[in-house]
N, C-alpha and C. Protein backbone atom coordinates (compact mmCIF):
# COMPACT_ATOMS: atom_id res chain seq x y z
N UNK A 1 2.22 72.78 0.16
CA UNK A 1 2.53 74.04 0.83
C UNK A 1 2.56 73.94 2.35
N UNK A 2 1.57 73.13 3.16
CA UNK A 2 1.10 73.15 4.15
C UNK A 2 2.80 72.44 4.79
N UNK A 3 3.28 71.53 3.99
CA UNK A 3 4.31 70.59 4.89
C UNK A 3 5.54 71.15 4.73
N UNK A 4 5.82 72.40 3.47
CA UNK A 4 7.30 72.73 3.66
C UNK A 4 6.58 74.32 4.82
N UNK A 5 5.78 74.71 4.86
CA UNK A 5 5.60 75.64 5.98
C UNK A 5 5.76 75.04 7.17
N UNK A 6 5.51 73.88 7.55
CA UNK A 6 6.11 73.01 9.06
C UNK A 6 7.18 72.83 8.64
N UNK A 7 8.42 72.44 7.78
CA UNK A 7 9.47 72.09 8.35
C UNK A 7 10.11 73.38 8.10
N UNK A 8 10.11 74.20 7.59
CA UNK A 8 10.66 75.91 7.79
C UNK A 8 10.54 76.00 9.28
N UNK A 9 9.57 76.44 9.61
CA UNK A 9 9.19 76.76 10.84
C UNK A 9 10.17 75.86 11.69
N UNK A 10 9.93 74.57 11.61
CA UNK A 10 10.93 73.49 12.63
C UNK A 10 11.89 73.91 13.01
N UNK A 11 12.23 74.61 11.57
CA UNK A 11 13.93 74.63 11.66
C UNK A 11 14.43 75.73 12.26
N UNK A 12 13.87 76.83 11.95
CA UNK A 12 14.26 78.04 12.32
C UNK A 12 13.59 78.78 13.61
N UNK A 13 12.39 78.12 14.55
CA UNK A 13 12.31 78.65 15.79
C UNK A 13 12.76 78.17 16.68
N UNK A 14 13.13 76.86 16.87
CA UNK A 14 14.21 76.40 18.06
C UNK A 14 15.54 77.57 18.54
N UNK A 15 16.41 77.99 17.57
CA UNK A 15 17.19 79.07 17.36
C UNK A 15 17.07 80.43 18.05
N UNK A 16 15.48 80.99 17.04
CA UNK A 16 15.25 82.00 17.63
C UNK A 16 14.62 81.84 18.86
N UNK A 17 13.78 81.15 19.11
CA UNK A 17 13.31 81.10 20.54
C UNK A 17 14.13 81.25 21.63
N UNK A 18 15.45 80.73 20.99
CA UNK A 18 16.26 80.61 22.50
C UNK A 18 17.26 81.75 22.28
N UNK A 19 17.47 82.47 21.34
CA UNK A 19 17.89 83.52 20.76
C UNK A 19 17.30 84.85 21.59
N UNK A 20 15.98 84.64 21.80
CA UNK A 20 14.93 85.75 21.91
C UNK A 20 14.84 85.58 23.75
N UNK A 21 14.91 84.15 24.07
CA UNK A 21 14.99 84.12 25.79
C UNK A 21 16.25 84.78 26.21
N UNK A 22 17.37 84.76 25.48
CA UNK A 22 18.28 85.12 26.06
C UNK A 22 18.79 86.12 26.16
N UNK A 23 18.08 87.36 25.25
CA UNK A 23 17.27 89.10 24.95
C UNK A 23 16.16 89.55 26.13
N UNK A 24 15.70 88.51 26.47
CA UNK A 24 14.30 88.97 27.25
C UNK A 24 13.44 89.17 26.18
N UNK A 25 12.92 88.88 24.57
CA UNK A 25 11.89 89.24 24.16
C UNK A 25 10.97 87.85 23.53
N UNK A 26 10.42 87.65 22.86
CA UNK A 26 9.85 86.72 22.17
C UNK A 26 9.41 86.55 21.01
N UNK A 27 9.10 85.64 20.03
CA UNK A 27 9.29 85.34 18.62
C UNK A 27 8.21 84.42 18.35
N UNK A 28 7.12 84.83 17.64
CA UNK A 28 5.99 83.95 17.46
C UNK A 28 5.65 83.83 15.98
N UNK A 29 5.27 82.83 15.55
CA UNK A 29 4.58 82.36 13.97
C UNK A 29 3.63 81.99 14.11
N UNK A 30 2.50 82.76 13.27
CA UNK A 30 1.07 82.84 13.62
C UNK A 30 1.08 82.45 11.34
N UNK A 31 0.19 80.94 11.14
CA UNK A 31 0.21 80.67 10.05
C UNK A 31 -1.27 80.64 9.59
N UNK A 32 -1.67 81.38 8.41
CA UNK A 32 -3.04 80.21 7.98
C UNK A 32 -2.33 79.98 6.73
N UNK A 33 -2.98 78.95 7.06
CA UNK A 33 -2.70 77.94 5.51
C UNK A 33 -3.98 77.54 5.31
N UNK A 34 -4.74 78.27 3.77
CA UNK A 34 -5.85 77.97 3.25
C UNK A 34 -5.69 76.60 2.41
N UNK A 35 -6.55 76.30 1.99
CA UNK A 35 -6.99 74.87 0.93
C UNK A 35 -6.40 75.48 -0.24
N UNK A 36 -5.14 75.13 -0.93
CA UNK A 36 -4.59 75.56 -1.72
C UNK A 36 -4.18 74.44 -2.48
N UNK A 37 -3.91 74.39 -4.38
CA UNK A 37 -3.40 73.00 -4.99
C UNK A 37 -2.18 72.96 -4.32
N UNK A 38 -1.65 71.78 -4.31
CA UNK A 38 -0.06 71.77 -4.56
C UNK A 38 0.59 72.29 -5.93
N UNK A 39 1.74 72.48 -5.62
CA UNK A 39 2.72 72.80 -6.76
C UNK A 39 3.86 71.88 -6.55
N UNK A 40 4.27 71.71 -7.99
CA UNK A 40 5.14 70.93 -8.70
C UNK A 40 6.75 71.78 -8.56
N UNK A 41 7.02 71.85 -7.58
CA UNK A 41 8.60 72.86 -7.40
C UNK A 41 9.91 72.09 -6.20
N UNK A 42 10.81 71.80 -6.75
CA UNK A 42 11.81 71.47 -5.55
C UNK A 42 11.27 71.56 -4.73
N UNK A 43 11.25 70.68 -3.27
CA UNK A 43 11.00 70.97 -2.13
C UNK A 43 11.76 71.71 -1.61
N UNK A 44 13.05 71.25 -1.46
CA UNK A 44 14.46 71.77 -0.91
C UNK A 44 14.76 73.57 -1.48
N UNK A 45 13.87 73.75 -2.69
CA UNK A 45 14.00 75.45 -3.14
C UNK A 45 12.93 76.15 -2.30
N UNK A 46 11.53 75.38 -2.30
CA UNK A 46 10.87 76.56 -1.52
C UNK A 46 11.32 76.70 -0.44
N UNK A 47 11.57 75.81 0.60
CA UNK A 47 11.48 75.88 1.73
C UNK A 47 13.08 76.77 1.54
N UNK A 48 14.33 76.88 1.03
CA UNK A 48 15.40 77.78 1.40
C UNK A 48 14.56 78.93 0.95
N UNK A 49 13.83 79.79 0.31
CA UNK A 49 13.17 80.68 0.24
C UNK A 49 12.24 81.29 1.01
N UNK A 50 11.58 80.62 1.31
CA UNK A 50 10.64 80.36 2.78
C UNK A 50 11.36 80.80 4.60
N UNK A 51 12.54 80.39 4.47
CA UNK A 51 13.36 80.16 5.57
C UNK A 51 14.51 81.30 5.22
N UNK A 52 14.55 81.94 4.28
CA UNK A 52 15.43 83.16 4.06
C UNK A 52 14.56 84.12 4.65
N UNK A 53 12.64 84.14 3.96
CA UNK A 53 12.14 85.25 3.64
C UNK A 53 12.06 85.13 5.91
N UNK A 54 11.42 84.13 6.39
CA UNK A 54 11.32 83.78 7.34
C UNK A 54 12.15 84.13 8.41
N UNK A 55 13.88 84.32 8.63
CA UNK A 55 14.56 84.66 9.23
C UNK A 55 14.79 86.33 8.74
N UNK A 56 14.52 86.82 7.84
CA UNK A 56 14.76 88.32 7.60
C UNK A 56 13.56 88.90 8.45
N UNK A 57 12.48 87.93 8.65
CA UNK A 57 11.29 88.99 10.07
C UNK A 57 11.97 88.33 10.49
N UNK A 58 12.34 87.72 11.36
CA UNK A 58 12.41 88.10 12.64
C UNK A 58 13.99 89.24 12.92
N UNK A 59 14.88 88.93 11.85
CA UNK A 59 15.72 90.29 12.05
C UNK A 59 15.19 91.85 11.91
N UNK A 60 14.24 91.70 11.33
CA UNK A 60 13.57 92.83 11.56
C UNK A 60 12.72 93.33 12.56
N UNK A 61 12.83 92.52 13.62
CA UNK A 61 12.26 92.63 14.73
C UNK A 61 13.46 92.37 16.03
N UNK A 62 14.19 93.17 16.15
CA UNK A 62 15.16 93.13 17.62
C UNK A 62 14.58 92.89 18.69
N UNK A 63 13.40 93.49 19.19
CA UNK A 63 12.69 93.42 20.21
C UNK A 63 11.02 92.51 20.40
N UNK A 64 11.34 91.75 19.59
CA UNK A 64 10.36 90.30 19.12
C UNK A 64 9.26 90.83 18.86
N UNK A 65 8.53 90.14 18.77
CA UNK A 65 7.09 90.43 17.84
C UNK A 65 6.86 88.76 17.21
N UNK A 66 5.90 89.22 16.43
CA UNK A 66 5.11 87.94 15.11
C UNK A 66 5.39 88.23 13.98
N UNK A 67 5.57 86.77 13.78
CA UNK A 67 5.64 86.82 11.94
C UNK A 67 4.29 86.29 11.59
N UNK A 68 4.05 86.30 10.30
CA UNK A 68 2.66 86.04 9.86
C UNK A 68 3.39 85.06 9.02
N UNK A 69 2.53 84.06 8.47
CA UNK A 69 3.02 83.22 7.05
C UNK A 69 1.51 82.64 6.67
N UNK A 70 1.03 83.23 5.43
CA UNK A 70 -0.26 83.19 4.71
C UNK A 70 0.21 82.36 3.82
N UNK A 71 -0.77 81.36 2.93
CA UNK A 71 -1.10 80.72 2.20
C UNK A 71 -1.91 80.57 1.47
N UNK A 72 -2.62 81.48 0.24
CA UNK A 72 -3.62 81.27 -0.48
C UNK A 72 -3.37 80.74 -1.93
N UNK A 73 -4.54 80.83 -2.67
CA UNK A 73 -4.02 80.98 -4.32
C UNK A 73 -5.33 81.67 -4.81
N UNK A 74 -4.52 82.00 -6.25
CA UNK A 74 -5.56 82.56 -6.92
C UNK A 74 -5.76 81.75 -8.44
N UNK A 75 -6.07 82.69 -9.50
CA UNK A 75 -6.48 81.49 -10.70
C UNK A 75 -4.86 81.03 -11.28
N UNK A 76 -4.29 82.06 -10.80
CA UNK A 76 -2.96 81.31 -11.24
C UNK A 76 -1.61 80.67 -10.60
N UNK A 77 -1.63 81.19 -9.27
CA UNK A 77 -0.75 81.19 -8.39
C UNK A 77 -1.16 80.79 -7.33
N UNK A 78 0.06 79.91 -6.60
CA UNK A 78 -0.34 79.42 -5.05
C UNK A 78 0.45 81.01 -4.33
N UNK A 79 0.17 81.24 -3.68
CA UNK A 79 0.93 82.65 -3.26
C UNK A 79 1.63 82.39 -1.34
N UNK A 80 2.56 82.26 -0.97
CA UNK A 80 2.98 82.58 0.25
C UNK A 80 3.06 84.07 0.83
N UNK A 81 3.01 84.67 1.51
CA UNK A 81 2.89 86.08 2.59
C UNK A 81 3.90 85.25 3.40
N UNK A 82 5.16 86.40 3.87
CA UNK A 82 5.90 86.42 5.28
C UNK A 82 5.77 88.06 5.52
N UNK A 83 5.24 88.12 6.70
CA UNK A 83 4.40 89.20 7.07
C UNK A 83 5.64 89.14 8.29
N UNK A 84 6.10 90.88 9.02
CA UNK A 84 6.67 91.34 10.28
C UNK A 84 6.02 92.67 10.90
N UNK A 85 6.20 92.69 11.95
CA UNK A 85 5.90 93.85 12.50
C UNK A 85 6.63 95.24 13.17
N UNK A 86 7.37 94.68 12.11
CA UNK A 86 9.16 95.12 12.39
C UNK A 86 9.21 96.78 11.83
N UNK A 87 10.32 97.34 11.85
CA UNK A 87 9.97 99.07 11.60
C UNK A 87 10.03 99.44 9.87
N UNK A 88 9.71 98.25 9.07
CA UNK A 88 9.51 98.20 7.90
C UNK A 88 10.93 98.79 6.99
N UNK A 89 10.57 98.91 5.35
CA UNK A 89 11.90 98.89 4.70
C UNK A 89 11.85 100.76 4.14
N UNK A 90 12.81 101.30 4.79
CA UNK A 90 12.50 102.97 4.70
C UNK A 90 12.50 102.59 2.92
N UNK A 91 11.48 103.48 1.99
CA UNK A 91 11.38 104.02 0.61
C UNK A 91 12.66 104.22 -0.15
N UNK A 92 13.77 104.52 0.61
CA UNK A 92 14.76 104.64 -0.37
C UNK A 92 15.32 103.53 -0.55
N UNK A 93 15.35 102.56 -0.04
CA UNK A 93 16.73 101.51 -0.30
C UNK A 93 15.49 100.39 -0.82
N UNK A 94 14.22 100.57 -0.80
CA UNK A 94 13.08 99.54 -1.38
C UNK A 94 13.77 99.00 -2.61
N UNK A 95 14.12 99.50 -3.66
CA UNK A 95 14.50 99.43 -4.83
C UNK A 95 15.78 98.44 -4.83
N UNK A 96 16.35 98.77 -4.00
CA UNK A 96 17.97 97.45 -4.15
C UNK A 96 17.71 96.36 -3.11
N UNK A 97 16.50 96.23 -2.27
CA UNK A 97 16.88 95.09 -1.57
C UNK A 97 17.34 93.87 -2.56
N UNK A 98 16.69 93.37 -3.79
CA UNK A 98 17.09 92.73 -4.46
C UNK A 98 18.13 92.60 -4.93
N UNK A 99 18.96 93.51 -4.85
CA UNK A 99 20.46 93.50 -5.23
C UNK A 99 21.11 92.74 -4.39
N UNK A 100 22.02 91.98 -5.54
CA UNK A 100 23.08 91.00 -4.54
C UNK A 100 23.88 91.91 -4.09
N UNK A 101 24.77 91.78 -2.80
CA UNK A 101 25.11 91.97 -1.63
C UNK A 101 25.13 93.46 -1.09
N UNK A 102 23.84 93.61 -1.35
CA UNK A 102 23.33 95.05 -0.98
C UNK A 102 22.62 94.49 0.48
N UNK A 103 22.76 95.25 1.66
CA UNK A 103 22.57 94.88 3.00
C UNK A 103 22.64 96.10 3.67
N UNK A 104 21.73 96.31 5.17
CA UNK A 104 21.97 97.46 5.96
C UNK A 104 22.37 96.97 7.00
N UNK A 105 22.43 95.52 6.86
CA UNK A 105 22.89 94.81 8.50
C UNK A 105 24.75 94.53 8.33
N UNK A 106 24.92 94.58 9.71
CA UNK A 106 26.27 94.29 9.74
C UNK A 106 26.88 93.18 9.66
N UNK A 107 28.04 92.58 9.62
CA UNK A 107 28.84 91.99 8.75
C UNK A 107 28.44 90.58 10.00
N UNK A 108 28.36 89.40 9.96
CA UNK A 108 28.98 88.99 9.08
C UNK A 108 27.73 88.72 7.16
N UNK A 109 27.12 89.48 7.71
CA UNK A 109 25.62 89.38 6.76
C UNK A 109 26.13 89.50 5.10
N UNK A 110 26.03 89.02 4.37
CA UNK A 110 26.31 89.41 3.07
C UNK A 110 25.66 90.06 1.80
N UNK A 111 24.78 90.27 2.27
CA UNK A 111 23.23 90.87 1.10
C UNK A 111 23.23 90.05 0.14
N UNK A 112 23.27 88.99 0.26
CA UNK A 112 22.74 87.32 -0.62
C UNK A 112 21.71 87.16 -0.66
N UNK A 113 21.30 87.24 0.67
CA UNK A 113 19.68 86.38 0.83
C UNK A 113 18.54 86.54 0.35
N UNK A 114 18.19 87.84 -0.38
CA UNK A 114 16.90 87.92 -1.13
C UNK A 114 17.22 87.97 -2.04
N UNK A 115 18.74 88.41 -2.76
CA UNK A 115 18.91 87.71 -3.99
C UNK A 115 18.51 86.49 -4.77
N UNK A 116 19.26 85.83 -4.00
CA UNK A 116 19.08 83.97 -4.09
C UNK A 116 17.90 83.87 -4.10
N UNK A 117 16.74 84.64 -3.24
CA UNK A 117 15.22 83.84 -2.94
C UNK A 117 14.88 84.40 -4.64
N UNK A 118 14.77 85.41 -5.37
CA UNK A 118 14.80 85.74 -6.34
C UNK A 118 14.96 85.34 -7.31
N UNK A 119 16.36 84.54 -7.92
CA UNK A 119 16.42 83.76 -8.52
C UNK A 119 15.82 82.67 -8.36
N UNK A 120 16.59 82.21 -7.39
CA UNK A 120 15.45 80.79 -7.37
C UNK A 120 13.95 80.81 -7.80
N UNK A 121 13.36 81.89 -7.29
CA UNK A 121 12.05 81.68 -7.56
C UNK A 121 11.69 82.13 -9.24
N UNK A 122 12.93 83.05 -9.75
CA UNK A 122 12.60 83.24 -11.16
C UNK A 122 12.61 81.44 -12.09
N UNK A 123 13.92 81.17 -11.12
CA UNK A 123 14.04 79.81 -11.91
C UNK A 123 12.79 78.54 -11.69
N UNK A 124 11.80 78.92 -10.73
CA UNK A 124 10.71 78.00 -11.24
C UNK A 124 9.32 78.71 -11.61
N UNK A 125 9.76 80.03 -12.16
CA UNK A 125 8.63 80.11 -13.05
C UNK A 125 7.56 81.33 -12.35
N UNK A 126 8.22 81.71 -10.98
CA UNK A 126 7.98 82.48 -10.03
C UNK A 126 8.19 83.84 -9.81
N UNK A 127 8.03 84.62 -8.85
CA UNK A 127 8.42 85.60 -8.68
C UNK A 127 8.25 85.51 -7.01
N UNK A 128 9.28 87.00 -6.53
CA UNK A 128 9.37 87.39 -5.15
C UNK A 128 9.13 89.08 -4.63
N UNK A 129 8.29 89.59 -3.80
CA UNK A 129 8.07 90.85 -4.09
C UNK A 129 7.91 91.30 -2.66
N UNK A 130 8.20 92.65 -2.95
CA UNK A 130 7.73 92.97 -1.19
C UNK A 130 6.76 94.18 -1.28
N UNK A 131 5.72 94.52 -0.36
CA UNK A 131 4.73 95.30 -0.45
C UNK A 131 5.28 96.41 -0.01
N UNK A 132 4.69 97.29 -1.37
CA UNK A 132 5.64 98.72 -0.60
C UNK A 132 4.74 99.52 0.35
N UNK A 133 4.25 99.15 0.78
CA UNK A 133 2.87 100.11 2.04
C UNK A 133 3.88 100.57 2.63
N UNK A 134 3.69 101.93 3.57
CA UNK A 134 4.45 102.50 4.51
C UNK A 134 3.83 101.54 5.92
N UNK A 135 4.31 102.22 6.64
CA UNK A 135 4.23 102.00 8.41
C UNK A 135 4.69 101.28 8.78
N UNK A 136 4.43 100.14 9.94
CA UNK A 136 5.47 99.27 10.55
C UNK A 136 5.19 98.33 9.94
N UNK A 137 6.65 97.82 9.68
CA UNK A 137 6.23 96.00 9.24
C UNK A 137 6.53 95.68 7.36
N UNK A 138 6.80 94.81 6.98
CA UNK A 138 6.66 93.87 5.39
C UNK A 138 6.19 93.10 5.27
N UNK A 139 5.77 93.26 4.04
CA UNK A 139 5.57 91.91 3.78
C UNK A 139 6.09 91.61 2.43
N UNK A 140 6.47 90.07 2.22
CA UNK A 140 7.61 89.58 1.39
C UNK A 140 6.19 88.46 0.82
N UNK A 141 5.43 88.71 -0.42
CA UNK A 141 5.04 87.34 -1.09
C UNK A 141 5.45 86.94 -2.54
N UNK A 142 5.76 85.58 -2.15
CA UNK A 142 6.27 84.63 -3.08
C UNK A 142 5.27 84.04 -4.01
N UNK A 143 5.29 84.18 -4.95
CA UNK A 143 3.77 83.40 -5.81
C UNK A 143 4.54 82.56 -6.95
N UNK A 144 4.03 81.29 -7.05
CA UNK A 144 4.50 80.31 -7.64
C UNK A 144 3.30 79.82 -8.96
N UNK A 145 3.27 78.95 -9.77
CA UNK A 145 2.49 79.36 -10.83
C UNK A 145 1.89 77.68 -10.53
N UNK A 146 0.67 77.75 -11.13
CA UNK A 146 -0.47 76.61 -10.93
C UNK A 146 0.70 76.00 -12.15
N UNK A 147 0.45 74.83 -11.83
CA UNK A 147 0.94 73.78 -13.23
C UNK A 147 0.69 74.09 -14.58
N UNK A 148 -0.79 74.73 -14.65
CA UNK A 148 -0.71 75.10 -15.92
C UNK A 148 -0.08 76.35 -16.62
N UNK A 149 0.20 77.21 -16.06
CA UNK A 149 1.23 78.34 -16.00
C UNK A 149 2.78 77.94 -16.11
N UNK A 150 3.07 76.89 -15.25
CA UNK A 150 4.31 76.46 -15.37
C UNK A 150 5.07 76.05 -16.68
N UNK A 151 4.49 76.63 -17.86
CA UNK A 151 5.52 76.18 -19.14
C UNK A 151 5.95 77.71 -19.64
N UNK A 152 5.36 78.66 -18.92
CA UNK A 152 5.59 80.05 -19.28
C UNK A 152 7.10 80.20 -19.01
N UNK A 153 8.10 80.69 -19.66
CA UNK A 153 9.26 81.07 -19.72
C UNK A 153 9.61 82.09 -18.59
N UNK A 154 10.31 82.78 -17.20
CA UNK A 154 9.95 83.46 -16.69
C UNK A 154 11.01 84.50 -17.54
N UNK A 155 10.69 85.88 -16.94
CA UNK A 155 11.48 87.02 -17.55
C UNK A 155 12.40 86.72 -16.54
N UNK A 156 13.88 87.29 -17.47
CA UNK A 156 15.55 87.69 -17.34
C UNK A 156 15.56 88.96 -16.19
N UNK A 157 15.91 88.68 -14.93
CA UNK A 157 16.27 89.62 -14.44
C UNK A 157 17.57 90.30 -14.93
N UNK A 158 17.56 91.91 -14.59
CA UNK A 158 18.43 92.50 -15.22
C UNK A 158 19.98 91.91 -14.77
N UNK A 159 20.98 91.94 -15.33
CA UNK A 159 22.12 91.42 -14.61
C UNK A 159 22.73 92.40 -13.84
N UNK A 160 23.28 91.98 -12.55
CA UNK A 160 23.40 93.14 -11.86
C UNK A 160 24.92 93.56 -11.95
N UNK A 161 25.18 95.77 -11.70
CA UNK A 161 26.48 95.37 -11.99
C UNK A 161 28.00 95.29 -11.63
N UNK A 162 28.96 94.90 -12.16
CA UNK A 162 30.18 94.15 -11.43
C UNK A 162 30.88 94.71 -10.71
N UNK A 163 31.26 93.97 -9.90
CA UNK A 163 31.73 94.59 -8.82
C UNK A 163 33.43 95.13 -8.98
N UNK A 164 34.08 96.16 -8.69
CA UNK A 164 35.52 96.65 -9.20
C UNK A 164 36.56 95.42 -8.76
N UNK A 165 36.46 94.97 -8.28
CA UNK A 165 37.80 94.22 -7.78
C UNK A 165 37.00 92.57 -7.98
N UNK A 166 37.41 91.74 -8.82
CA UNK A 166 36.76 90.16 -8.62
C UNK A 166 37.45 89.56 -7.80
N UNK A 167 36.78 88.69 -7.54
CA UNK A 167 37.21 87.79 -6.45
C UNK A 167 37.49 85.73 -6.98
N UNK A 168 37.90 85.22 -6.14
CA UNK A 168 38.11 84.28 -6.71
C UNK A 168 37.18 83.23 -5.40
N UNK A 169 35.90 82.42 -6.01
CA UNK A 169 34.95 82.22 -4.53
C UNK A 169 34.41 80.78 -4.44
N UNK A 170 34.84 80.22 -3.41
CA UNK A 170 34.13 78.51 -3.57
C UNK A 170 32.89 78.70 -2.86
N UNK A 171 32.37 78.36 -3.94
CA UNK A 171 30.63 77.77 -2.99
C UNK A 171 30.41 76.69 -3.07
N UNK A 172 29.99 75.90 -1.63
CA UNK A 172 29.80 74.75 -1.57
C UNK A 172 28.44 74.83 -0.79
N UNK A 173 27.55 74.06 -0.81
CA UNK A 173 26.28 73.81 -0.46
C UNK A 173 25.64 72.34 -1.10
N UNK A 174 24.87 71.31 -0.13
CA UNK A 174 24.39 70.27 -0.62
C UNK A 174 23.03 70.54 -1.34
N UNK A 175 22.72 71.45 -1.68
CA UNK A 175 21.62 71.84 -2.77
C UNK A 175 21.95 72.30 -3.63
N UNK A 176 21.73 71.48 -5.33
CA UNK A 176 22.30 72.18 -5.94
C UNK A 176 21.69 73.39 -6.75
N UNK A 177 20.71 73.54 -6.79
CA UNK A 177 19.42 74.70 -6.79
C UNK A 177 20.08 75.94 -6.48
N UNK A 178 20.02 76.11 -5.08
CA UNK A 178 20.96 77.05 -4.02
C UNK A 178 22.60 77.30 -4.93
N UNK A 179 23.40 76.24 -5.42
CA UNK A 179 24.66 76.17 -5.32
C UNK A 179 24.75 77.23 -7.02
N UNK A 180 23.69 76.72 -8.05
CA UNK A 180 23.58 77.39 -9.35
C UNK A 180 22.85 78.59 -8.92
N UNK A 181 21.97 79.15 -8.65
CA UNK A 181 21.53 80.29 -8.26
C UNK A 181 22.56 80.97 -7.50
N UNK A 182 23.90 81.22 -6.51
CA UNK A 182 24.54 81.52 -5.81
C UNK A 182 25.55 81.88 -6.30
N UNK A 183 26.10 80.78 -7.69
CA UNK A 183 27.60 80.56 -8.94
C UNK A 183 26.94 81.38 -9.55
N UNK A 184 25.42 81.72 -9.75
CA UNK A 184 25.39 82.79 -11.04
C UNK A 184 24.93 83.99 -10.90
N UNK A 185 24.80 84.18 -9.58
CA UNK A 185 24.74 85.77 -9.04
C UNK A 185 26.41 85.95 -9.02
N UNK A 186 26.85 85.54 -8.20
CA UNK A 186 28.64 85.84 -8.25
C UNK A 186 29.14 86.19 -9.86
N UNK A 187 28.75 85.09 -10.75
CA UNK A 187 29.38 85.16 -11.45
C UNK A 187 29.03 86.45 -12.53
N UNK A 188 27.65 86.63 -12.61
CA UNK A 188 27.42 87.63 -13.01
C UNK A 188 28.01 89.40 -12.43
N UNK A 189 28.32 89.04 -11.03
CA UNK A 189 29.13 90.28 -10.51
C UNK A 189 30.07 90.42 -11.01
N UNK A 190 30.79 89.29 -12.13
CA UNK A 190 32.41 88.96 -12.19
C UNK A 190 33.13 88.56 -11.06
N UNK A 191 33.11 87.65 -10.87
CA UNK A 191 33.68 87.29 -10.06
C UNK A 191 34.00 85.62 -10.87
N UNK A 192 35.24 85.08 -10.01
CA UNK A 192 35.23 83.63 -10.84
C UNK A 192 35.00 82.81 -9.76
N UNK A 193 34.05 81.62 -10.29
CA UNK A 193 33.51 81.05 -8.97
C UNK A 193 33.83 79.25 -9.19
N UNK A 194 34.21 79.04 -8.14
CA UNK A 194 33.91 77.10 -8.10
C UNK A 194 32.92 76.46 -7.58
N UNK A 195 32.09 75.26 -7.57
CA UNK A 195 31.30 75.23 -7.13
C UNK A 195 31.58 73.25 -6.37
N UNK A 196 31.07 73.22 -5.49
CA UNK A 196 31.04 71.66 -4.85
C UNK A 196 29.74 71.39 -4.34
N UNK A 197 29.56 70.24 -4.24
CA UNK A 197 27.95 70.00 -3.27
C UNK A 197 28.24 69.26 -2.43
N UNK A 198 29.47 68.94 -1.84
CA UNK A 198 30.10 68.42 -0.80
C UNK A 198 31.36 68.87 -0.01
């Protein structure tokens, strides 16, 4: 846990930092990472999950602030927290953030991104949730299952539904984790999809 939370981080504050100098505001990651087992999961899946949930604070913060990123477990789960201090997710639209390309941000944004973290995380056995508390700020935790949990089947998210007009859509991505989770949200919209990892 401790080493895909450093290379998330790597990747994605160089960006904002200089993103945030060039706003006048600032962008900080404040982490604990407790004594937690490892888990047995793609590297390359948590960390795109991690680094989705990770760049949605700081878009939720225009005028900078901290993100939090916690690390505990419990008897069954290693659990991640991405914590913002951002003006939080108003009660009505709580319910579809999970919906694929459901979004309040403007274009070129696609309302993918917590989809995908979703699946993916259904597909190892996981789940993704966000705390519905009012006031400022979310929080987004990811809980992943101790090894011995890991033969549990996860539940079928509902399929979501299709969109009026299909489309015809190449996805290419060198993960192929990302690339099947991405072909089968589309495809479940109806849509007909190709897929490459190069």
């Amino acid at each position: 846990p401790r080493q895909a939370l450093e290379e998330v981080i790597a990747s994605v504050m160089p960006a904002w930092e200089a993103r945030g100098h060039d706003r006048g505001v600032s962008y900080e990651v404040i982490t604990d990472c407790g004594l937690v087992p490892e888990v047995r999961v793609p590297f390359s899946a948590l960390t795109e999950v991690l680094q989705n949930l990770l760049l949605n604070a700081f878009e939720a913060m225009p005028a900078g602030g901290q993100a939090r990123i916690r690390v505990r477990a419990d008897l069954r789960y290693v659990l991640f927290s991405v914590s913002d201090d951002g003006e939080g997710i108003p009660p009505a639209i709580r319910p579809r953030i999970f919906d694929p390309f459901f979004t309040t941000k403007p274009a070129p944004s696609s309302g993918l991104g917590l989809s995908i973290c979703l699946r993916i995380m259904l597909s190892l056995g996981g789940t993704v949730t966000v705390d519905p508390a009012s006031g400022r700020g979310s929080t987004f935790t990811v809980r992943l299952p101790l090894l011995r949990e890991a033969q549990v089947s996860p539940a079928r998210p509902a399929p979501p539904r299709r969109m009026p007009r299909p489309a015809r859509i190449l996805v290419i991505d060198d993960e192929p984790l990302v690339v099947g989770a991405l072909a089968g949200l589309l495809q479940q919209a109806g849509h007909s999809v190709e897929t490459a990892l190069t």
